[in-house]
Protein backbone atom coordinates (compact mmCIF):
# COMPACT_ATOMS: atom_id res chain seq x y z
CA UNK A 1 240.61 40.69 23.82
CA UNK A 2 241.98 37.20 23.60
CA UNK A 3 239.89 34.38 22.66
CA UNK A 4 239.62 31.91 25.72
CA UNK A 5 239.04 29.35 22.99
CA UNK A 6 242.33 29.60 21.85
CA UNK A 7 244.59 31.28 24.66
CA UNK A 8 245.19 29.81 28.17
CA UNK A 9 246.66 31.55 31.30
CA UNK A 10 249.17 29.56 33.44
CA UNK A 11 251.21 31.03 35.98
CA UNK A 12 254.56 29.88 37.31
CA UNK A 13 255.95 28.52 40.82
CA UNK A 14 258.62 30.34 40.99
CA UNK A 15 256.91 33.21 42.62
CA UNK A 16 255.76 30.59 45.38
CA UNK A 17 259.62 28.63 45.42
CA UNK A 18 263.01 29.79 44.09
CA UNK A 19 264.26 27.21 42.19
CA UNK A 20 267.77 29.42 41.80
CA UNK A 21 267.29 30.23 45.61
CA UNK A 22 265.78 27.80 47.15
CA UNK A 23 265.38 29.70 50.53
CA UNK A 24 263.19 31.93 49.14
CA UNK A 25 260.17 29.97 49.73
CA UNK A 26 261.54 27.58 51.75
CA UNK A 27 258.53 27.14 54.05
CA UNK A 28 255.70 26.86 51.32
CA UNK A 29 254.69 23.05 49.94
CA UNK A 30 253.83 21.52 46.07
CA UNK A 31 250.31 21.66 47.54
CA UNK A 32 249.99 25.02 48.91
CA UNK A 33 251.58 26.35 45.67
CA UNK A 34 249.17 24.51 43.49
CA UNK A 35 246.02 24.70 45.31
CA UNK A 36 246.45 28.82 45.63
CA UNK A 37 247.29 28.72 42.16
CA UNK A 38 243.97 27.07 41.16
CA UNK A 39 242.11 29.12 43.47
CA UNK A 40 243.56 32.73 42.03
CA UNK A 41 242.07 31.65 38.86
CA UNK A 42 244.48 29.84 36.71
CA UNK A 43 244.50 26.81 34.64
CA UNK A 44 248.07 26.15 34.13
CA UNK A 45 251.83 25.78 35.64
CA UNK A 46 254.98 24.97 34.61
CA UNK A 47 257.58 22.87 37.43
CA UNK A 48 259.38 23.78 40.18
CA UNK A 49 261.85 21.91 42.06
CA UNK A 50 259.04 20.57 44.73
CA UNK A 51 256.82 18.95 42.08
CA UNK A 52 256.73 15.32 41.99
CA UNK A 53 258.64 13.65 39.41
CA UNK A 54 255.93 10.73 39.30
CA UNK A 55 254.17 11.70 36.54
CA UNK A 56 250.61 9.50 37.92
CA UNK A 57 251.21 11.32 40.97
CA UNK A 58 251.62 14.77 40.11
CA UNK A 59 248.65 14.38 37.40
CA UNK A 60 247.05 13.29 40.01
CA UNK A 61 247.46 16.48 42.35
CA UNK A 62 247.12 18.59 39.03
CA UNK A 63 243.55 16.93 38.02
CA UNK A 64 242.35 17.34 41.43
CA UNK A 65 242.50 21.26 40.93
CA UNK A 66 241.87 21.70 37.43
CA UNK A 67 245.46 22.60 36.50
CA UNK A 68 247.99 21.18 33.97
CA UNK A 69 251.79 21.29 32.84
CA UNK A 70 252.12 23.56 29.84
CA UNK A 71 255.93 23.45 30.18
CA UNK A 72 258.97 23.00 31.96
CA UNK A 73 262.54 24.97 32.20
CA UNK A 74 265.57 22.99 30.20
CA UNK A 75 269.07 24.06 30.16
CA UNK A 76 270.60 23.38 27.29
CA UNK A 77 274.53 23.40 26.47
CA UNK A 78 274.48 23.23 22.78
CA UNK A 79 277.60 25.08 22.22
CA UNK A 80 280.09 23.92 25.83
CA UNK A 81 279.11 20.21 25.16
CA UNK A 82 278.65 17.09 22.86
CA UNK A 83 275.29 17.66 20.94
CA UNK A 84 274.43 13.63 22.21
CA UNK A 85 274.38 14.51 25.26
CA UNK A 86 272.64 17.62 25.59
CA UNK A 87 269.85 15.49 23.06
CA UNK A 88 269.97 12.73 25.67
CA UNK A 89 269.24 14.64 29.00
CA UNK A 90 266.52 16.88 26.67
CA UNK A 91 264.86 13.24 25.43
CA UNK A 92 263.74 12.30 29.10
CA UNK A 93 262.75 16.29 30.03
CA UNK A 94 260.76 16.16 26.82
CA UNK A 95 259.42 12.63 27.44
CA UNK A 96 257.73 13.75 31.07
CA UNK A 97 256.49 16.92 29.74
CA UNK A 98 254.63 15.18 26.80
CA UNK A 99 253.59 12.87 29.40
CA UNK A 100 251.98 15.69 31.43
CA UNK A 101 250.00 17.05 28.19
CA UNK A 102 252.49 19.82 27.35
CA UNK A 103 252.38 21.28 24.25
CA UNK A 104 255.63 23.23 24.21
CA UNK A 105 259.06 22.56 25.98
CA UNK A 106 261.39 26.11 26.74
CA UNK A 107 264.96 25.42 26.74
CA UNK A 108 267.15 28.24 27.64
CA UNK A 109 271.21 28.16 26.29
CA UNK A 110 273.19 28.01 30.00
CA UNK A 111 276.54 27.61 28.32
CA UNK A 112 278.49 30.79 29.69
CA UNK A 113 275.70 31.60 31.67
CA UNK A 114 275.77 34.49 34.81
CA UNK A 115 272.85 34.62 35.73
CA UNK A 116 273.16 31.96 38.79
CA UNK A 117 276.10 33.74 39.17
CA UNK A 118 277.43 36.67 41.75
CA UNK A 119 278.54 38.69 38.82
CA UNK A 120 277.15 41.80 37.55
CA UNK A 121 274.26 41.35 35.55
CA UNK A 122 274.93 44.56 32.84
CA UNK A 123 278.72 44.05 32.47
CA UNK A 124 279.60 40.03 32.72
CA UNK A 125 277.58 38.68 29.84
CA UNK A 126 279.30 36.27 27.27
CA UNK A 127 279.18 37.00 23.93
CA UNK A 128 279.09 34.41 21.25
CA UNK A 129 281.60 34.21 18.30
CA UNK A 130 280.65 33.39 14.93
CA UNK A 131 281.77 29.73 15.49
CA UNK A 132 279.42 29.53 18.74
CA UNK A 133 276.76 30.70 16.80
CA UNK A 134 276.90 28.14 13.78
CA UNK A 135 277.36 25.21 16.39
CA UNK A 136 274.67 26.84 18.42
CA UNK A 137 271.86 27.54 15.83
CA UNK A 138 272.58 23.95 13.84
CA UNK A 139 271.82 22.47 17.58
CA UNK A 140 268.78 23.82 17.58
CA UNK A 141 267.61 23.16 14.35
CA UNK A 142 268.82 19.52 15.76
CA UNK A 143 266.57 19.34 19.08
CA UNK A 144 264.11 20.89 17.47
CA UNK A 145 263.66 17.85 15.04
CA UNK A 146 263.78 15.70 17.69
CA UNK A 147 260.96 17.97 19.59
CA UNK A 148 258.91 17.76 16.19
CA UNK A 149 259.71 13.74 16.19
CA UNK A 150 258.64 13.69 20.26
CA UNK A 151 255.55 15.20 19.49
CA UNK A 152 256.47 18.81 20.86
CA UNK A 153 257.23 21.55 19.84
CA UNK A 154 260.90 23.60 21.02
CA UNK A 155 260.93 27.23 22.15
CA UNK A 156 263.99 29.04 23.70
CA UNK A 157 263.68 31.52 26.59
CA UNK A 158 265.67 34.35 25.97
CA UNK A 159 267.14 35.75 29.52
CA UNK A 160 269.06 38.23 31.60
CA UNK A 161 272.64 36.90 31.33
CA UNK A 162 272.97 34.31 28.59
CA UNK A 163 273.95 34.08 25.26
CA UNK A 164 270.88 35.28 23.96
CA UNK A 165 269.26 38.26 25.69
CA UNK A 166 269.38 41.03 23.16
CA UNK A 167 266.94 41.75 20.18
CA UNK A 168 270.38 41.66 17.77
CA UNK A 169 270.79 38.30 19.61
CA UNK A 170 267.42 37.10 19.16
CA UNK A 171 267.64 38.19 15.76
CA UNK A 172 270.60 36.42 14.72
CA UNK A 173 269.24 33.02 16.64
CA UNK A 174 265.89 33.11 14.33
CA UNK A 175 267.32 34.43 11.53
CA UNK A 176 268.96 31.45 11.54
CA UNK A 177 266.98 28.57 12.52
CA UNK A 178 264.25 26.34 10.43
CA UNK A 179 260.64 27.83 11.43
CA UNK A 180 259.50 24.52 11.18
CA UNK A 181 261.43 23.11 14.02
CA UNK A 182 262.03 26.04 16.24
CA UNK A 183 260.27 28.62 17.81
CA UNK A 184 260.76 31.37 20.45
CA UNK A 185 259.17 31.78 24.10
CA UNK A 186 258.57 35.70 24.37
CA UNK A 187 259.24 37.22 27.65
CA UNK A 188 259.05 40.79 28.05
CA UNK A 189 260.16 41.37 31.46
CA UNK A 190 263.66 39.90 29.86
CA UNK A 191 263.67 42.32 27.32
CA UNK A 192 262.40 44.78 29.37
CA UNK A 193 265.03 44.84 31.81
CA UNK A 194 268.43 44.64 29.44
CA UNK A 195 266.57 47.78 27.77
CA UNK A 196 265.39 46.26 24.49
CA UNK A 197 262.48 46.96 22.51
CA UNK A 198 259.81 43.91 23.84
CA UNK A 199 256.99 45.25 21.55
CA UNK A 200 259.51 45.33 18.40
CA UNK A 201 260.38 41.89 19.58
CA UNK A 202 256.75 40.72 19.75
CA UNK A 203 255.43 42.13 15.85
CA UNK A 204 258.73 40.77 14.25
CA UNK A 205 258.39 36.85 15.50
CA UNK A 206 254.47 36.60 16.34
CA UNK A 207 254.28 33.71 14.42
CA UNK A 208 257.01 32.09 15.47
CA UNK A 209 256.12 32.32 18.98
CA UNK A 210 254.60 29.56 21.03
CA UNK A 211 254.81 30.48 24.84
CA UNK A 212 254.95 33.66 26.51
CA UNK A 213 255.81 34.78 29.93
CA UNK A 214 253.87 37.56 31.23
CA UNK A 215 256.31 39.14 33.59
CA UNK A 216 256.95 43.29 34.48
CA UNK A 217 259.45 44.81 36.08
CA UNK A 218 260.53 47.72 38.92
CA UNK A 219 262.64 49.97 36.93
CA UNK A 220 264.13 51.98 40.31
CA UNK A 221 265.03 48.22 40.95
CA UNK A 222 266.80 47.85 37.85
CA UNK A 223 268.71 51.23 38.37
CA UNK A 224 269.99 49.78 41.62
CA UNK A 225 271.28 46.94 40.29
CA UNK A 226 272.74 48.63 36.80
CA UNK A 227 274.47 51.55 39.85
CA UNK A 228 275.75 49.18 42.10
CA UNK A 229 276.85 46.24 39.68
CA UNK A 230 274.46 43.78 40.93
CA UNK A 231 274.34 40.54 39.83
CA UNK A 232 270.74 38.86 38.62
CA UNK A 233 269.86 37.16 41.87
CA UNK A 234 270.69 40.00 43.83
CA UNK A 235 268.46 41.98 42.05
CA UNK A 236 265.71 39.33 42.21
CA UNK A 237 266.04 39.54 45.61
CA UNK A 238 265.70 43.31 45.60
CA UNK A 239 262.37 42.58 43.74
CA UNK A 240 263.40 43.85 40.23
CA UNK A 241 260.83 41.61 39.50
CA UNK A 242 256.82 41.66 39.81
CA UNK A 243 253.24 40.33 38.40
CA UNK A 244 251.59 41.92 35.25
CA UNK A 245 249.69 45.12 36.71
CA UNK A 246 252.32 46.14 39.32
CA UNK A 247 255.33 46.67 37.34
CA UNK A 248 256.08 49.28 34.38
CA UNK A 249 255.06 47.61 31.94
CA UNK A 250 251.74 48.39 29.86
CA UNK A 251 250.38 44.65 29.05
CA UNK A 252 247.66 46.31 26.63
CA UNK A 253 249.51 46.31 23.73
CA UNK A 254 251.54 42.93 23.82
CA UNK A 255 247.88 41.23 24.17
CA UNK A 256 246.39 43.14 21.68
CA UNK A 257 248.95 41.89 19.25
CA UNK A 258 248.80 38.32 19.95
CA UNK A 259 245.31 38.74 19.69
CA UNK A 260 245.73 40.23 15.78
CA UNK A 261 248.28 37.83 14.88
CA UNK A 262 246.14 34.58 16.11
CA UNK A 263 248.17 33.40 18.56
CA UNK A 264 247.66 29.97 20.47
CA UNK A 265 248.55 28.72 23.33
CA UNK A 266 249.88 29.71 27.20
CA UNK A 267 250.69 33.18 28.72
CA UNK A 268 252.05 32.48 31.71
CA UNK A 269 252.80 34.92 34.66
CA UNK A 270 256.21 34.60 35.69
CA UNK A 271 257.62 36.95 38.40
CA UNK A 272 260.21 35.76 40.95
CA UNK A 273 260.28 37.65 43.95
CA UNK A 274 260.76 36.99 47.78
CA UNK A 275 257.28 35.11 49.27
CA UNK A 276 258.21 36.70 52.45
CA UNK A 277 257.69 40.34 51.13
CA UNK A 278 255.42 39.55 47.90
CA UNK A 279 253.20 36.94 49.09
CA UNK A 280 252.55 34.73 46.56
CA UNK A 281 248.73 33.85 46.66
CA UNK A 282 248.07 38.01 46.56
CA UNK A 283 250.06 38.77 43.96
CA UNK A 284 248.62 36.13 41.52
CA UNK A 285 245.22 37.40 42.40
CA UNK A 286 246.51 40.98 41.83
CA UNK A 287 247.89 39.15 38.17
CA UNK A 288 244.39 37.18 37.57
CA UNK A 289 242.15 40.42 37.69
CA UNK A 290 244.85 42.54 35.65
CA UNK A 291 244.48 40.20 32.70
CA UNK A 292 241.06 39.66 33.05
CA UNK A 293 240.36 43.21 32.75
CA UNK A 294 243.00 43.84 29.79
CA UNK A 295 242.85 40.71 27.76
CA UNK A 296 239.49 39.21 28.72
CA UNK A 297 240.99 35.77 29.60
């Protein structure tokens, strides 16, 4: 079991409002998002397009229902653009979240991205050349300095159709980064999907991780998609995605691990799906009791 003392559970709006789709959701409000949030059980969020930028406002909403930021989506473009600019735009993200109490910021490389894409999800994804990856992993050693100078520390969010979605890729991207100034934000429903080994993933960079997303996975979904050369969204859309306890994937051993190897900080349910067909207040309630029994948080 997790120590409460030491591990928080935060969930994310995305299940509530697409930020990639922003139909999905359309109809549902900051407030209605938060407050159901808060009343399924959880402490913390990241941001979604319908939060207020106002950082005295949107503590304001936050502290009214017991909830905080514990971190906020950034896409980078380390290796597509100048470094000063990228460190400019990540300054001000960094900035607000530190503002908000955040403890962690999750960038995630866009550069050659699909996955807002209509391309197929298995078959379009860039690969890096050797040059990419020295300008890429020296850029994150970089912003990762700059994190440590901010007063936060820098994870990246490996995903379904960017540069770094494998374990090989994931390998390569710690193997050759400074521990001290970067870290990795686990997320097994990403690894779980592109067919990699999550738990292999999770004992080789434990200490080195700093967020995690809790999210499973529909693997009839997933066939669909793979079958029919789907792209990401489409398969989002198909619900490839779904809370911990209603997917495929066994969360038992991923907490048990954190648990041996001390780990501190958020898990955070992440699942994107349609509102209209998963509604979003149920399925974080089906989330909160599925953790509660497995990980005692």
């Amino acid at each position: 079991m997790l120590d409460k003392n030491k591990v928080k559970l935060g969930i994310a709006p995305i299940g509530w409002t697409n930020d990639d789709m922003p139909d999905l959701g359309a109809e549902n409000t900051f407030e209605q998002c938060v407050s159901e949030m808060a009343l399924a059980g959880f402490t913390g969020c990241e941001v979604g397009n319908k939060y207020p930028k106002d950082t005295t406002v949107l503590k304001k909403a936050l502290d009214l229902r017991g909830m905080q930021i514990c971190n906020a989506w950034f896409s980078s473009f380390l290796i597509t653009k100048p470094y000063e600019e990228v460190e400019a735009d990540f300054i001000k993200h960094a900035t607000f979240l530190k503002e908000m109490g955040a403890k962690v910021v999750g960038i995630s490389e866009q550069s050659y991205s699909i996955q807002g894409t209509d391309k197929p999800i298995f078959e379009a994804k860039y690969v890096m050349n050797d040059e990419e990856w020295d300008v890429f992993c020296k850029g994150l050693n970089r912003l990762g300095k700059t994190a440590n100078e901010l007063g936060i520390a820098l994870t990246l969010h490996h995903h379904m159709g960017t540069v770094v979605q494998t374990e090989a890729e994931i390998d390569r991207m710690m193997e050759n980064t400074d521990p001290e100034l970067f870290s990795l934000l686990f997320d097994s429903g990403h690894l779980a999907y592109c067919g990699e080994d999550y738990m292999s993933v999770l004992k080789k960079y434990a200490k080195r991780i700093k967020h995690v997303h809790l999210k499973d996975i529909r693997p009839d979904v997933i066939a669909k998609v793979k079958a029919e050369h789907l792209s990401f969204l489409q398969g989002v859309r198909l619900g490839t995605f779904t809370v911990p306890g209603d997917g495929a994937i066994d969360f038992a051993p991923i907490f048990d691990v954190l648990e041996q190897t001390g780990y501190e900080g958020y898990v955070l349910v992440e699942a994107e799906q349609d509102p209209a067909i998963a509604n979003p207040f149920e399925y974080a309630l089906k989330a909160r009791k599925y953790i509660k029994e497995k990980a005692g948080l």
